[in-house]
C-alpha atoms as a PDB file:
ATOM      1  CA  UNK A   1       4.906   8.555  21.822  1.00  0.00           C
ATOM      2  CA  UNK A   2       3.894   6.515  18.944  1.00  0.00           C
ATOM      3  CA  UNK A   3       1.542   4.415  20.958  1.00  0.00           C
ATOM      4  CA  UNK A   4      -0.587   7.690  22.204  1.00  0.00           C
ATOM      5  CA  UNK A   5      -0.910   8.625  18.371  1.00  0.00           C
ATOM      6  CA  UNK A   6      -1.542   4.595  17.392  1.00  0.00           C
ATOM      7  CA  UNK A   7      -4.576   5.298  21.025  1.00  0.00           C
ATOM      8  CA  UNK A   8      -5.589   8.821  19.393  1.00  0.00           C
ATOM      9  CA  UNK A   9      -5.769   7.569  15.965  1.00  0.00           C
ATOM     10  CA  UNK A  10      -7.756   4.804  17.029  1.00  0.00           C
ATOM     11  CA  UNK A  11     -10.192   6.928  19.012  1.00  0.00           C
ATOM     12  CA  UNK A  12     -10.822   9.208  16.157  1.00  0.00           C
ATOM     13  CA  UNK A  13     -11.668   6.308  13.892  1.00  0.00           C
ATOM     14  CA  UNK A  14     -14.160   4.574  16.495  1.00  0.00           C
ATOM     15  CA  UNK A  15     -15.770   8.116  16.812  1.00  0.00           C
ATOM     16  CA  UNK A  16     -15.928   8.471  12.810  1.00  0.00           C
ATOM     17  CA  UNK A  17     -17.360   4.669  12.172  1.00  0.00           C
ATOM     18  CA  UNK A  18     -19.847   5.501  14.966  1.00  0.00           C
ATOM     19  CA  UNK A  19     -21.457   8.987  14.164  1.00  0.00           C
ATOM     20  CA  UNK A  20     -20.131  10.145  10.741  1.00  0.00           C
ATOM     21  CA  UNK A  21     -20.447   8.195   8.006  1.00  0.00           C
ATOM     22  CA  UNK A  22     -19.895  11.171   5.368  1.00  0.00           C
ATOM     23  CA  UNK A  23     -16.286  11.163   6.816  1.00  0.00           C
ATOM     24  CA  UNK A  24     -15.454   7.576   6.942  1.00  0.00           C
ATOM     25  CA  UNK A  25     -12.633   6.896   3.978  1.00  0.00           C
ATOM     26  CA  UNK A  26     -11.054   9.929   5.684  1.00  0.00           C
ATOM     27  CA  UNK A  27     -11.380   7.892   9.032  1.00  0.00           C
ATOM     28  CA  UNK A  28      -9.840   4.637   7.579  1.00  0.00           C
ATOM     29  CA  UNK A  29      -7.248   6.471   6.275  1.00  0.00           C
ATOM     30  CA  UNK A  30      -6.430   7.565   9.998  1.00  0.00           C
ATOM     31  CA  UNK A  31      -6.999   3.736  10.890  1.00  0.00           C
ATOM     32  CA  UNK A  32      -4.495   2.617   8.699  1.00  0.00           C
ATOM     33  CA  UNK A  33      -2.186   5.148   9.808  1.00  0.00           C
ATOM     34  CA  UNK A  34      -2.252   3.945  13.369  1.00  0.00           C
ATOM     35  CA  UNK A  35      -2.053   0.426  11.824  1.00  0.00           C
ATOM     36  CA  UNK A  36       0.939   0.890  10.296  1.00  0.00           C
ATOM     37  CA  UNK A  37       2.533   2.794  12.823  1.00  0.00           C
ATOM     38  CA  UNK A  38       1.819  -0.191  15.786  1.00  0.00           C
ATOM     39  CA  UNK A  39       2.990  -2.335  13.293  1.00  0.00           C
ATOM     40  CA  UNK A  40       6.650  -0.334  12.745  1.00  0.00           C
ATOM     41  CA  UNK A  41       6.771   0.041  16.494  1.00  0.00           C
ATOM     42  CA  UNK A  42       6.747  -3.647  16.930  1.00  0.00           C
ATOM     43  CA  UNK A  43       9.195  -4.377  14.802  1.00  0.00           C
ATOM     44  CA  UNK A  44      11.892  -1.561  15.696  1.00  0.00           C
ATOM     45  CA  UNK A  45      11.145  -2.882  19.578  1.00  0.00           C
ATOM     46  CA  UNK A  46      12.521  -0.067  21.916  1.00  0.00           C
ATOM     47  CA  UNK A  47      15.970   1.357  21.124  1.00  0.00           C
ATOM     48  CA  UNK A  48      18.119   2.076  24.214  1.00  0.00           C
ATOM     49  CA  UNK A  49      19.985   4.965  22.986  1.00  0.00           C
END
Protein backbone atom coordinates (compact mmCIF):
# COMPACT_ATOMS: atom_id res chain seq x y z
CA UNK A 1 0.00 0.00 0.00
CA UNK A 2 2.58 2.49 0.79
CA UNK A 3 4.39 1.98 -2.45
CA UNK A 4 1.05 2.88 -4.66
CA UNK A 5 0.85 6.21 -2.53
CA UNK A 6 5.02 6.65 -2.73
CA UNK A 7 3.82 5.79 -7.29
CA UNK A 8 0.71 8.29 -6.85
CA UNK A 9 2.58 10.84 -5.02
CA UNK A 10 5.20 10.73 -7.44
CA UNK A 11 2.87 11.04 -10.42
CA UNK A 12 1.19 14.03 -9.03
CA UNK A 13 4.49 15.79 -8.54
CA UNK A 14 5.84 14.98 -12.22
CA UNK A 15 2.38 16.33 -13.43
CA UNK A 16 2.78 19.59 -11.12
CA UNK A 17 6.70 20.29 -12.15
CA UNK A 18 5.49 19.77 -15.75
CA UNK A 19 2.30 21.98 -16.29
CA UNK A 20 1.72 24.04 -13.09
CA UNK A 21 4.16 26.01 -11.83
CA UNK A 22 1.69 28.25 -9.59
CA UNK A 23 1.25 24.94 -7.60
CA UNK A 24 4.71 23.70 -7.27
CA UNK A 25 5.78 24.18 -3.29
CA UNK A 26 2.41 22.43 -2.85
CA UNK A 27 3.81 19.67 -5.27
CA UNK A 28 7.20 19.29 -3.41
CA UNK A 29 5.50 19.06 -0.43
CA UNK A 30 3.71 15.87 -1.95
CA UNK A 31 7.33 14.85 -3.21
CA UNK A 32 8.71 14.83 0.02
CA UNK A 33 5.90 13.02 1.37
CA UNK A 34 6.43 10.08 -0.92
CA UNK A 35 10.16 10.54 -0.08
CA UNK A 36 9.84 10.00 3.25
CA UNK A 37 7.42 7.41 3.13
CA UNK A 38 9.85 5.02 0.56
CA UNK A 39 12.35 5.87 2.84
CA UNK A 40 10.30 4.43 6.22
CA UNK A 41 9.24 1.51 4.08
CA UNK A 42 12.78 0.54 3.53
CA UNK A 43 13.77 0.58 6.71
CA UNK A 44 10.70 -1.25 8.52
CA UNK A 45 11.33 -4.05 5.49
CA UNK A 46 8.07 -6.20 5.37
CA UNK A 47 6.64 -7.42 8.69
CA UNK A 48 5.26 -10.99 8.59
CA UNK A 49 2.56 -10.66 11.02
Amino acid sequence: MLWTIFVVLLILWLLGFVGFHVLGAYIHILLIIAVVVLIIQLIQGRRVL
